[in-house]
C-alpha atoms as a PDB file:
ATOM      1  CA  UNK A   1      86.717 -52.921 205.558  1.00  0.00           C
ATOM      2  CA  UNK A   2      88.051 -50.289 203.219  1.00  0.00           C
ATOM      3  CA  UNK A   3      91.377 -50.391 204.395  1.00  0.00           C
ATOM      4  CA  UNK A   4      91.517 -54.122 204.247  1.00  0.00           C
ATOM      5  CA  UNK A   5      90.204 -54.462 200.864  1.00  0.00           C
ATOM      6  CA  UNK A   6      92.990 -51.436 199.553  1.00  0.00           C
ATOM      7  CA  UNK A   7      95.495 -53.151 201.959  1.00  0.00           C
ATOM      8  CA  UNK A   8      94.467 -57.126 200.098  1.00  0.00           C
ATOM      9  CA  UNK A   9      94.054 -55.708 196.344  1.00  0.00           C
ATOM     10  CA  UNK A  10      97.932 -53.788 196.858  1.00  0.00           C
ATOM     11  CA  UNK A  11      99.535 -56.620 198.633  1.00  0.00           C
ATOM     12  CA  UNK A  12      98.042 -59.395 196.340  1.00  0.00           C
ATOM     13  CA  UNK A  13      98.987 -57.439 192.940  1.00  0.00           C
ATOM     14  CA  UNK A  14     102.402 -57.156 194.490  1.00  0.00           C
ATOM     15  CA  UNK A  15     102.355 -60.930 195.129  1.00  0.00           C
ATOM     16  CA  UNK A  16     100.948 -62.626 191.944  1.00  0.00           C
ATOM     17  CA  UNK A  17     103.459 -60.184 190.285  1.00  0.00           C
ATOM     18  CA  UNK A  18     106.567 -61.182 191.915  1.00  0.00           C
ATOM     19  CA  UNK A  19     105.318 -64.860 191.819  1.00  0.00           C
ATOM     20  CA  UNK A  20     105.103 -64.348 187.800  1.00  0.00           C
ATOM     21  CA  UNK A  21     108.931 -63.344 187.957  1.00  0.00           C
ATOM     22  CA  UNK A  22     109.674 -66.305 190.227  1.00  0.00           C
ATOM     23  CA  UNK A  23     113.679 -67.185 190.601  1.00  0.00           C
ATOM     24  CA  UNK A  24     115.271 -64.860 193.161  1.00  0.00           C
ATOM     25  CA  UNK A  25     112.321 -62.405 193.701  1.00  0.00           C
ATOM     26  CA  UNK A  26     110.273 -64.565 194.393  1.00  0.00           C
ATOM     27  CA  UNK A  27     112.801 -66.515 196.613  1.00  0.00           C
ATOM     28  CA  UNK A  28     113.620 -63.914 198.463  1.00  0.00           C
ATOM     29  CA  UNK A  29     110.065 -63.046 198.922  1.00  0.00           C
ATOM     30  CA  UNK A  30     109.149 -66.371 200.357  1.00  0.00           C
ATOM     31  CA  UNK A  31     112.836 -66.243 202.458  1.00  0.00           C
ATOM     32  CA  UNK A  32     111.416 -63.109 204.003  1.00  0.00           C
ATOM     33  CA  UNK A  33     107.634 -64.114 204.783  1.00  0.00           C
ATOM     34  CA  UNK A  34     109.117 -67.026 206.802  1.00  0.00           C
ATOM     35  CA  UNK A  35     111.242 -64.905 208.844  1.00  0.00           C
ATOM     36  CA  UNK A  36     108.598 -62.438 209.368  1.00  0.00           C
ATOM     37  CA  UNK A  37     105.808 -65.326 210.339  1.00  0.00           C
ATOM     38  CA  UNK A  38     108.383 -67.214 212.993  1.00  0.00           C
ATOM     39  CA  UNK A  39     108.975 -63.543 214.283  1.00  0.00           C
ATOM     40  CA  UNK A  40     105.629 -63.625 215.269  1.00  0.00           C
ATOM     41  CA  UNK A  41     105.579 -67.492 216.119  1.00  0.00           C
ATOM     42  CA  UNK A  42     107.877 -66.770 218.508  1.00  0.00           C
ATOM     43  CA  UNK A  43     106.205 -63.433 219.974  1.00  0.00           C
ATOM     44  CA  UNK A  44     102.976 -65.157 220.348  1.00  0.00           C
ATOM     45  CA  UNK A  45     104.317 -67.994 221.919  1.00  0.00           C
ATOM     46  CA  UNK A  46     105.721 -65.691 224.761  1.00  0.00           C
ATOM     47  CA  UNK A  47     109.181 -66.090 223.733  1.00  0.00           C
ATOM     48  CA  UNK A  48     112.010 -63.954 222.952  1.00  0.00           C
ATOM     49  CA  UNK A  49     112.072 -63.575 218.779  1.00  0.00           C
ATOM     50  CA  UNK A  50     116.410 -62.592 219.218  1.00  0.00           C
ATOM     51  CA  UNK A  51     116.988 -64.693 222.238  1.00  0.00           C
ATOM     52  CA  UNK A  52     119.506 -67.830 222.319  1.00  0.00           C
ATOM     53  CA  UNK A  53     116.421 -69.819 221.634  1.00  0.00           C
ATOM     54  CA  UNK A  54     115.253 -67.704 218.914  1.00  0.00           C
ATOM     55  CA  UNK A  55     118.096 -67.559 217.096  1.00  0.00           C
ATOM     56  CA  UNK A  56     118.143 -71.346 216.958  1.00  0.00           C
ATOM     57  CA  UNK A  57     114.622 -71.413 215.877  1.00  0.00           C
ATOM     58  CA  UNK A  58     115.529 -69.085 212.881  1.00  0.00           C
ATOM     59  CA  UNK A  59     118.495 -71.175 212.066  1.00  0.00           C
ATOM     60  CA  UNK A  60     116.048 -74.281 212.088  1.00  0.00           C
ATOM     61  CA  UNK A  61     113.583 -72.806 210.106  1.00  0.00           C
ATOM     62  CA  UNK A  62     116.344 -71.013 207.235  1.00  0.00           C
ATOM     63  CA  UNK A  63     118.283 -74.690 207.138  1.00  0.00           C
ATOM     64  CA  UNK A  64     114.775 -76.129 205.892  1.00  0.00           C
ATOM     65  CA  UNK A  65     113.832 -73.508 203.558  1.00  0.00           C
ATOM     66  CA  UNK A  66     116.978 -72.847 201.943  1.00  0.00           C
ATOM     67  CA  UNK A  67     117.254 -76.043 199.729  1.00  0.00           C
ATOM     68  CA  UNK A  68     113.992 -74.834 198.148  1.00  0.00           C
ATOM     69  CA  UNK A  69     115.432 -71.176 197.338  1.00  0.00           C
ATOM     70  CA  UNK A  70     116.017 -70.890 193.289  1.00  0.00           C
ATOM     71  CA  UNK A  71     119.346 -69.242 194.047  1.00  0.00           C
ATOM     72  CA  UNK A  72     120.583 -70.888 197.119  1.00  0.00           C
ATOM     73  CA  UNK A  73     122.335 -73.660 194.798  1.00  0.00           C
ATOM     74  CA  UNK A  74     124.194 -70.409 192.857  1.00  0.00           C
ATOM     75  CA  UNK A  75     125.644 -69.316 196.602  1.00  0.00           C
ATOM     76  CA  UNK A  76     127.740 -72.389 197.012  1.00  0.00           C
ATOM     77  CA  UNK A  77     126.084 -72.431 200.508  1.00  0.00           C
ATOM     78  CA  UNK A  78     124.952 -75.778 202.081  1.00  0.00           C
ATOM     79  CA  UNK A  79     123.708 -75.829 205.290  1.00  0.00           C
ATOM     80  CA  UNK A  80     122.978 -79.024 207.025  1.00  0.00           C
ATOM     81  CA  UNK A  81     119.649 -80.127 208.497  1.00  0.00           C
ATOM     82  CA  UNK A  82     119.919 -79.129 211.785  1.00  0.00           C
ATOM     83  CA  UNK A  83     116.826 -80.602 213.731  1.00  0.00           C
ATOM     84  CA  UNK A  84     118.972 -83.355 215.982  1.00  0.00           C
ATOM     85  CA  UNK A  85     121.583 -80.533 216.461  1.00  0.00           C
ATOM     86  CA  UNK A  86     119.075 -77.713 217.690  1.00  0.00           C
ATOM     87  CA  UNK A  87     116.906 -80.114 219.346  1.00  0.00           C
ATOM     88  CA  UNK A  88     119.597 -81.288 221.618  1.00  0.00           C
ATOM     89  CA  UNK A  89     120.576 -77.246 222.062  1.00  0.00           C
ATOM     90  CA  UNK A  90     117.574 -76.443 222.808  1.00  0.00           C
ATOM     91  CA  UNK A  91     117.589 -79.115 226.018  1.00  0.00           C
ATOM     92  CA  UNK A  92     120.961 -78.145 227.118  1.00  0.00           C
ATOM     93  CA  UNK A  93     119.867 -74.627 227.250  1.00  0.00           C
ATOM     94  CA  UNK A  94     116.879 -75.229 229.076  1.00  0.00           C
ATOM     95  CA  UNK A  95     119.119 -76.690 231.834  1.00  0.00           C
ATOM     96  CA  UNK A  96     121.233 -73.362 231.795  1.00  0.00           C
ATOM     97  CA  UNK A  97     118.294 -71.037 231.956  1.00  0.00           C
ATOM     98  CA  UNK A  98     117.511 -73.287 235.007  1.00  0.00           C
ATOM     99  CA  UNK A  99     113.876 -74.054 233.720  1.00  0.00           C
ATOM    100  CA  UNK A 100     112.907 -70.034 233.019  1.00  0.00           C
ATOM    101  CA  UNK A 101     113.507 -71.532 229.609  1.00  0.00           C
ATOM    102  CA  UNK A 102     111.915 -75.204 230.087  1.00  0.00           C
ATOM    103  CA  UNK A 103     110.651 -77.692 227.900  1.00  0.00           C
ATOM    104  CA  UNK A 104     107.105 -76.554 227.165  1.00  0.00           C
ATOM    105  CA  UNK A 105     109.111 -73.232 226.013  1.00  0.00           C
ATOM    106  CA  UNK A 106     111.881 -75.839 224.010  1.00  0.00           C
ATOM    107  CA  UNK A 107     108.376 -77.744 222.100  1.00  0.00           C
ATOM    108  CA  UNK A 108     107.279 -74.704 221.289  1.00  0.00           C
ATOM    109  CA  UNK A 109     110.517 -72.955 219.711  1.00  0.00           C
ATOM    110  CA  UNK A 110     110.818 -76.471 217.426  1.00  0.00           C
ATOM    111  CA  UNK A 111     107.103 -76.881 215.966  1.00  0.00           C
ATOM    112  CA  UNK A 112     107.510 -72.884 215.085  1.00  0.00           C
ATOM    113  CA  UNK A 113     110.209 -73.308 213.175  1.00  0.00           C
ATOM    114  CA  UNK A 114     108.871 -76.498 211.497  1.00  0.00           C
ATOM    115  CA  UNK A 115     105.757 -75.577 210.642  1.00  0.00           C
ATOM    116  CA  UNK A 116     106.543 -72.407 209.238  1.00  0.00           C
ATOM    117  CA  UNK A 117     109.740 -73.438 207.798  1.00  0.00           C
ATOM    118  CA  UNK A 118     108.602 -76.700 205.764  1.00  0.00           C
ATOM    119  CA  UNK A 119     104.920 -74.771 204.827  1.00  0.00           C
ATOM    120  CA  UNK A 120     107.559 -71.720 202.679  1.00  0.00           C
ATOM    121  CA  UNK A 121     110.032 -74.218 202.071  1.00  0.00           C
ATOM    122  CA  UNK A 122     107.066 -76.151 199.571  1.00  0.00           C
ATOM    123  CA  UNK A 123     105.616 -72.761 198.622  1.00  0.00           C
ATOM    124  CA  UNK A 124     108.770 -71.923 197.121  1.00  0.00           C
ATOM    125  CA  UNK A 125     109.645 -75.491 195.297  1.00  0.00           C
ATOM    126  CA  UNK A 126     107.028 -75.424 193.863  1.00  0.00           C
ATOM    127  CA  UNK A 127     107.267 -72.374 191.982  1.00  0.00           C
ATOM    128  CA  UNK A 128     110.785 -74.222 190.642  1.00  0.00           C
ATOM    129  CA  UNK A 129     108.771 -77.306 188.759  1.00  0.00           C
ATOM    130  CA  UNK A 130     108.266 -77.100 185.318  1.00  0.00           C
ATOM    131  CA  UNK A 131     105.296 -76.074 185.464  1.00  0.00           C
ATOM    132  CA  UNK A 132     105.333 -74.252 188.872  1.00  0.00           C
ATOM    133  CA  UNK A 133     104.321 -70.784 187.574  1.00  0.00           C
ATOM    134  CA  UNK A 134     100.640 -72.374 186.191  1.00  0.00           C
ATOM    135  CA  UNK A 135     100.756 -74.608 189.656  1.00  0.00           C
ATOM    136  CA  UNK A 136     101.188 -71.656 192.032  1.00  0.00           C
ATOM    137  CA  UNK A 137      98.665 -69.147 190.404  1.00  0.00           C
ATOM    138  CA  UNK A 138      96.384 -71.963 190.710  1.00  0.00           C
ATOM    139  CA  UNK A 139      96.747 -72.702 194.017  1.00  0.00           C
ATOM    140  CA  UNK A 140      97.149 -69.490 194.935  1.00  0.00           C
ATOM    141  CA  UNK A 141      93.788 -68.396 193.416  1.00  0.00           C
ATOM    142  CA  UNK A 142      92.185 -71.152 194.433  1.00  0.00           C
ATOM    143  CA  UNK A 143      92.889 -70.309 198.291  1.00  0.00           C
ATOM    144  CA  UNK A 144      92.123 -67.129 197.922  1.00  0.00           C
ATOM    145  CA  UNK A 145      88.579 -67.742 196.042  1.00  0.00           C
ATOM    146  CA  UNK A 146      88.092 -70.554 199.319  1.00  0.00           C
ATOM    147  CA  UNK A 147      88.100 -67.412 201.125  1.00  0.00           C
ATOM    148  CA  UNK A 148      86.047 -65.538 199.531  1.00  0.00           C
ATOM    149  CA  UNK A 149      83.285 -67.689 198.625  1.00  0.00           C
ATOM    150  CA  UNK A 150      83.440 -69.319 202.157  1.00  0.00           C
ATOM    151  CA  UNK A 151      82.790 -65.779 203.587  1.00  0.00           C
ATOM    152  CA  UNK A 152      80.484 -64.168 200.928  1.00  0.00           C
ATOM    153  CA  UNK A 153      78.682 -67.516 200.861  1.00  0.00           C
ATOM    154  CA  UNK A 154      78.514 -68.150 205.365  1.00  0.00           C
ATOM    155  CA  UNK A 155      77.422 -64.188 205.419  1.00  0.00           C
ATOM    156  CA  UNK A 156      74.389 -65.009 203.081  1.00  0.00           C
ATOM    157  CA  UNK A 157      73.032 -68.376 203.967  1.00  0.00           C
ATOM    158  CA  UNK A 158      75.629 -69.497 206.782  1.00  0.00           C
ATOM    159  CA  UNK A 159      73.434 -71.372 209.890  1.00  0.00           C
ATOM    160  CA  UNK A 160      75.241 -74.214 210.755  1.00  0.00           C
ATOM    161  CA  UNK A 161      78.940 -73.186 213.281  1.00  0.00           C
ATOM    162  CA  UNK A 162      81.650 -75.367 211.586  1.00  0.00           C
ATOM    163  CA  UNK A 163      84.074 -75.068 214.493  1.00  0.00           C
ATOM    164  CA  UNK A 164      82.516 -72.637 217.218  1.00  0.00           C
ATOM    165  CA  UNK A 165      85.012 -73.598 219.812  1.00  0.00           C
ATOM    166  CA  UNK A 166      88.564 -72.141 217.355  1.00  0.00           C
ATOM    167  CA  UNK A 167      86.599 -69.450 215.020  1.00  0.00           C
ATOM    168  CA  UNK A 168      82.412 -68.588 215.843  1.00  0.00           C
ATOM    169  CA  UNK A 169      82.406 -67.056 212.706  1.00  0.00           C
ATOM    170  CA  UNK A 170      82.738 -69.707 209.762  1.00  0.00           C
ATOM    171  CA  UNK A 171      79.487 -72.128 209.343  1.00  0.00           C
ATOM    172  CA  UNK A 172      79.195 -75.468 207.582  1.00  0.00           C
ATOM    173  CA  UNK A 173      77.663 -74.155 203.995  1.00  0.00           C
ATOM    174  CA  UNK A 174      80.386 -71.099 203.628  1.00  0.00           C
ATOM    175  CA  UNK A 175      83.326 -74.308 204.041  1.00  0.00           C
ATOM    176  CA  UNK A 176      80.945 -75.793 201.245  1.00  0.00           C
ATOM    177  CA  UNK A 177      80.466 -72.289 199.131  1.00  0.00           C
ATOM    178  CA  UNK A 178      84.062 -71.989 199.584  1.00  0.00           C
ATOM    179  CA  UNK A 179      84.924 -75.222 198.221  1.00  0.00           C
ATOM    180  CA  UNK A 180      82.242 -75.045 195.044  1.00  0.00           C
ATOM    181  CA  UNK A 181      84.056 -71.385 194.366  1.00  0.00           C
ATOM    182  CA  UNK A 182      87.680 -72.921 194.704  1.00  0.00           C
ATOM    183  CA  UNK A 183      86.325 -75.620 191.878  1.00  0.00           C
ATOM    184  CA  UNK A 184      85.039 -73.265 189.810  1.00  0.00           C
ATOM    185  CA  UNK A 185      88.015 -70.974 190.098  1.00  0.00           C
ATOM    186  CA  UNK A 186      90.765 -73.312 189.468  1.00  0.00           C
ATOM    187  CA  UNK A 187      89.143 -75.250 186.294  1.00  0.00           C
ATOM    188  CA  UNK A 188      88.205 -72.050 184.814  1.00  0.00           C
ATOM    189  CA  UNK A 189      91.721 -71.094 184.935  1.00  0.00           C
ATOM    190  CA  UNK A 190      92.505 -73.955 183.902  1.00  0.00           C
ATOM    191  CA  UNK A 191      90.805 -74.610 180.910  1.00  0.00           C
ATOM    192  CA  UNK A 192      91.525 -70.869 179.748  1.00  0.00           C
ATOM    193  CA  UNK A 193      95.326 -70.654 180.656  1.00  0.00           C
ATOM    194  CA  UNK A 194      96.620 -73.851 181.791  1.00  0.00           C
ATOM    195  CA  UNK A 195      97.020 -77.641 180.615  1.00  0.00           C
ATOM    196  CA  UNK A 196      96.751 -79.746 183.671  1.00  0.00           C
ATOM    197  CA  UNK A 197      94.843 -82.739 183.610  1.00  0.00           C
ATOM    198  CA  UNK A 198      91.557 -82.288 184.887  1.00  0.00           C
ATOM    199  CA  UNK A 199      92.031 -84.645 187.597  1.00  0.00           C
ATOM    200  CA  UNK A 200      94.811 -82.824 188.895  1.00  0.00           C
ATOM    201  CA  UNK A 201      93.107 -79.433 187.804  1.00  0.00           C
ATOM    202  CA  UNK A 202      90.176 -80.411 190.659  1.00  0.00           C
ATOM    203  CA  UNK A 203      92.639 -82.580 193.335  1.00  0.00           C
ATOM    204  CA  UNK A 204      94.324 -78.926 193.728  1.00  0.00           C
ATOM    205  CA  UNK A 205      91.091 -77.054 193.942  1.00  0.00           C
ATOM    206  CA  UNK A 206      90.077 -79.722 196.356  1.00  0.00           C
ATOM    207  CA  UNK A 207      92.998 -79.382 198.477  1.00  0.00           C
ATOM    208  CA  UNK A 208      93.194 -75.563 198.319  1.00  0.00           C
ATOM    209  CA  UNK A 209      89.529 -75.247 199.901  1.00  0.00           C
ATOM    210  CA  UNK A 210      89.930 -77.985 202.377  1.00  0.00           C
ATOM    211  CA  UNK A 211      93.379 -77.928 203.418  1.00  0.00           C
ATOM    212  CA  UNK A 212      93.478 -73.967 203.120  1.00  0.00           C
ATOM    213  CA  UNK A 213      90.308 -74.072 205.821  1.00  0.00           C
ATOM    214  CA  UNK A 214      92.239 -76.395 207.407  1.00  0.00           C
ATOM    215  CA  UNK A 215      94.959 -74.312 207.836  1.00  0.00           C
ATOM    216  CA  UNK A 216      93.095 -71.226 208.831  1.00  0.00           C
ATOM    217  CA  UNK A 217      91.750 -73.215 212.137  1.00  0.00           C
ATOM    218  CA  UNK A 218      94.990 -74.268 212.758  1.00  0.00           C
ATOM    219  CA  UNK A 219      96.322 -70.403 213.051  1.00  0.00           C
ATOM    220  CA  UNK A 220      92.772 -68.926 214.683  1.00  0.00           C
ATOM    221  CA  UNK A 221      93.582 -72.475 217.421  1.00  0.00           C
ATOM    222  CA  UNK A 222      96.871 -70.749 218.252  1.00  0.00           C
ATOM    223  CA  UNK A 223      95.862 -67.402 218.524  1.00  0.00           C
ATOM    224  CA  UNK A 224      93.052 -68.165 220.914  1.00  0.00           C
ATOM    225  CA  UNK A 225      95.498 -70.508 222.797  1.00  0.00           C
ATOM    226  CA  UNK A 226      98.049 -67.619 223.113  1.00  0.00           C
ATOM    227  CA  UNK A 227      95.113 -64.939 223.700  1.00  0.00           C
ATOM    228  CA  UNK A 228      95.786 -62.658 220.842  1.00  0.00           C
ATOM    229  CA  UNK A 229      93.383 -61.161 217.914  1.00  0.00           C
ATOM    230  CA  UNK A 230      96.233 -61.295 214.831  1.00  0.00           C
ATOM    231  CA  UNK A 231      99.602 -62.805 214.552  1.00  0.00           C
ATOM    232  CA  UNK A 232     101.020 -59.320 213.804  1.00  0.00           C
ATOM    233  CA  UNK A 233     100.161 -55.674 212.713  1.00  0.00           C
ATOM    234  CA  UNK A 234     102.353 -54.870 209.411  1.00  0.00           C
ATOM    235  CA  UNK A 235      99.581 -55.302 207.153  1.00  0.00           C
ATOM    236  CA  UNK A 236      96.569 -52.757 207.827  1.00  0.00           C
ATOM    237  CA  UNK A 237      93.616 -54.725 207.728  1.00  0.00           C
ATOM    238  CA  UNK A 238      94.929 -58.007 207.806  1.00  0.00           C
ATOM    239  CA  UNK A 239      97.146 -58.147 210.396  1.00  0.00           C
ATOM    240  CA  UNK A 240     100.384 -60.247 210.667  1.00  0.00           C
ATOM    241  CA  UNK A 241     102.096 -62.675 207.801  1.00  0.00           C
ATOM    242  CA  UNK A 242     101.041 -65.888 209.433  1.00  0.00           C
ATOM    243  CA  UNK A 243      97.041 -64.168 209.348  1.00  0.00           C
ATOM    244  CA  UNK A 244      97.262 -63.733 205.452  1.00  0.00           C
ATOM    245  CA  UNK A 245     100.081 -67.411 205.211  1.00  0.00           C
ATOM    246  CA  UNK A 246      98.230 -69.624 207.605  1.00  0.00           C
ATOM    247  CA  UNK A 247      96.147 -71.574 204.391  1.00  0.00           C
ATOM    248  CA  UNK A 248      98.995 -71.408 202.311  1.00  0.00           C
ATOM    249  CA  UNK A 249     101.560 -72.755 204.816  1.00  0.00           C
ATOM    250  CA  UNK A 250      99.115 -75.941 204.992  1.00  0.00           C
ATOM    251  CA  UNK A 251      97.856 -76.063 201.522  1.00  0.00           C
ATOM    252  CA  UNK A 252     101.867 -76.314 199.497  1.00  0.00           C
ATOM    253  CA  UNK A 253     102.822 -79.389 202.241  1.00  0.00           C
ATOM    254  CA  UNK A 254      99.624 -81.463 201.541  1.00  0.00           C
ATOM    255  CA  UNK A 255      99.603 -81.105 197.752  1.00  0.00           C
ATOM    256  CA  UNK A 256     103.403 -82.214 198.050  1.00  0.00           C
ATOM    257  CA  UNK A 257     102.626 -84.888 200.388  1.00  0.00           C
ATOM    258  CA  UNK A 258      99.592 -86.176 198.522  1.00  0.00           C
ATOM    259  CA  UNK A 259     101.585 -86.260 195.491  1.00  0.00           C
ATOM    260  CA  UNK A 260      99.361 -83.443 193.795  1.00  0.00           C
ATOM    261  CA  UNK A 261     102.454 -81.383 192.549  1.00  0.00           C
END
C-alpha cells in the first residue's frame, strides 16, 4: 500500500503538471501512454507487440491519435485513416501465416488499436478546446475522486457485489459513494476555479463516476479473459498504463460522444 500510494501521489503530480503545460508535453505524454497501453494490449492478447501484426496495430492506433496531437499540424505530417487499409492487411496476412495468425488473432489486433487509440486520441483534444485545461482537471479529478470514494466508501459500508463475475471486489454503495464524491469533487472545483455551467459542471461528474466505473470493468473483463493480474509492471503499485488509463480511455470518448465537451 505504501508503495502504491508514493508510486500514485509521484506519478499524478507529474501528470496534472504536465497537463497544466498542455501543447507538446502534454501531447507527447498522451502519444506515449498509447503506445505503452497497446504494448500491453497486444502482450495480453497473446500476440507479438513488434510482429507484422503489431506493427500494423501501432500504425492504426498513431493514424487515429495523431490528428488530436497539438503539434502534429506544425509537422506538416498527415497520415491517412488507415482502418480499411490495415483491416484488409491484417486478412491477407492471416492467409500467409497459414492461420498461426487467424482471425480471432486479426479481431483482436483491430479493437486494441481502436480502443486505445480513439480513448488518447479524445484525452488529448480535449486538452486543445478553449477551455480544455479547466475541462481536463475536472475530469481528471473527478475520475480519480470516483476511485477513491468508490473504494474508501465499498471498504466501509460495501455489502451488495456490483459485478462479482469481472471484479469481486467493488459493491453497489462504493459505485454510489463514488459517484456522490465525483459530484462533490467536480462542483467544488468548479465553483472555486472554473466557470462551467452547472449543468455541464454535474453531466461531467456524472460521466466521470459512471463511465470511469464503466471503464474499469471493461479492463478487469479483459484481464480475467486473458488470465493476468495487471496489464503491465512499470508502475510499482499500480501496475501497467492501461491499469491506471482504463477509466480515462472510456470517460474522454463518452463526454465527446454525449456532447459534454
Amino acid at each position: 500500500m505504501k508503495q502504491r500510494i508514493i508510486t500514485g501521489l509521484i506519478g499524478g503530480a507529474i501528470f496534472l503538471f504536465l497537463v497544466y503545460l498542455g501543447n507538446m508535453w502534454y501531447s507527447f505524454l498522451v502519444l506515449l501512454l498509447a503506445v505503452m497501453g497497446l504494448f500491453e494490449f497486444l502482450r495480453m492478447a497473446g500476440l507479438q507487440p513488434f510482429s507484422t501484426a503489431g506493427v500494423l496495430a501501432y500504425a492504426l492506433m498513431v493514424s487515429i491519435v495523431w490528428p488530436a496531437l497539438s503539434f502534429s499540424a506544425g509537422t506538416g505530417v498527415v497520415i491517412p485513416n488507415l482502418v480499411l487499409p490495415v483491416t484488409l492487411l491484417l486478412l491477407v496476412y492471416s492467409v500467409l501465416r497459414k492461420n498461426q495468425f487467424h482471425i480471432e488473432h486479426a479481431a483482436l489486433t483491430l479493437i486494441g488499436a481502436l480502443y486505445i487509440g480513439y480513448g488518447f486520441t479524445y484525452m488529448a483534444a480535449v486538452r486543445n478546446l478553449p477551455d480544455g485545461l479547466m475541462l481536463t482537471m475536472l475530469v481528471i479529478l473527478g475520475i480519480w475522486a470516483s476511485d477513491s470514494g468508490a473504494y474508501f466508501i465499498g471498504k466501509a459500508v460495501g455489502r451488495r457485489k456490483l459485478w462479482p463475475a469481472i471484479s469481486p471486489n467493488k459493491t453497489v454503495e462504493g459505485s454510489f459513494g463514488g459517484l456522490l464524491a465525483a459530484v462533490a469533487v467536480v462542483l467544488g472545483l468548479n465553483a472555486a476555479f472554473g466557470h462551467l455551467p452547472f449543468g455541464q459542471a454535474v453531466a461531467i461528474a456524472v460521466v466521470a463516476a459512471v463511465a470511469g466505473q464503466l471503464g474499469d470493468l471493461v479492463e478487469s473483463a479483459i484481464k480475467r479473459h486473458f488470465g493476468v493480474k495487471d496489464s503491465g509492471s512499470i508502475l510499482p503499485g499500480h501496475g501497467g498504463v492501461l491499469d491506471r488509463c482504463d477509466s480515462w480511455i472510456m470517460v474522454f470518448p463518452v463526454l465527446y460522444l454525449l456532447g459534454i465537451v
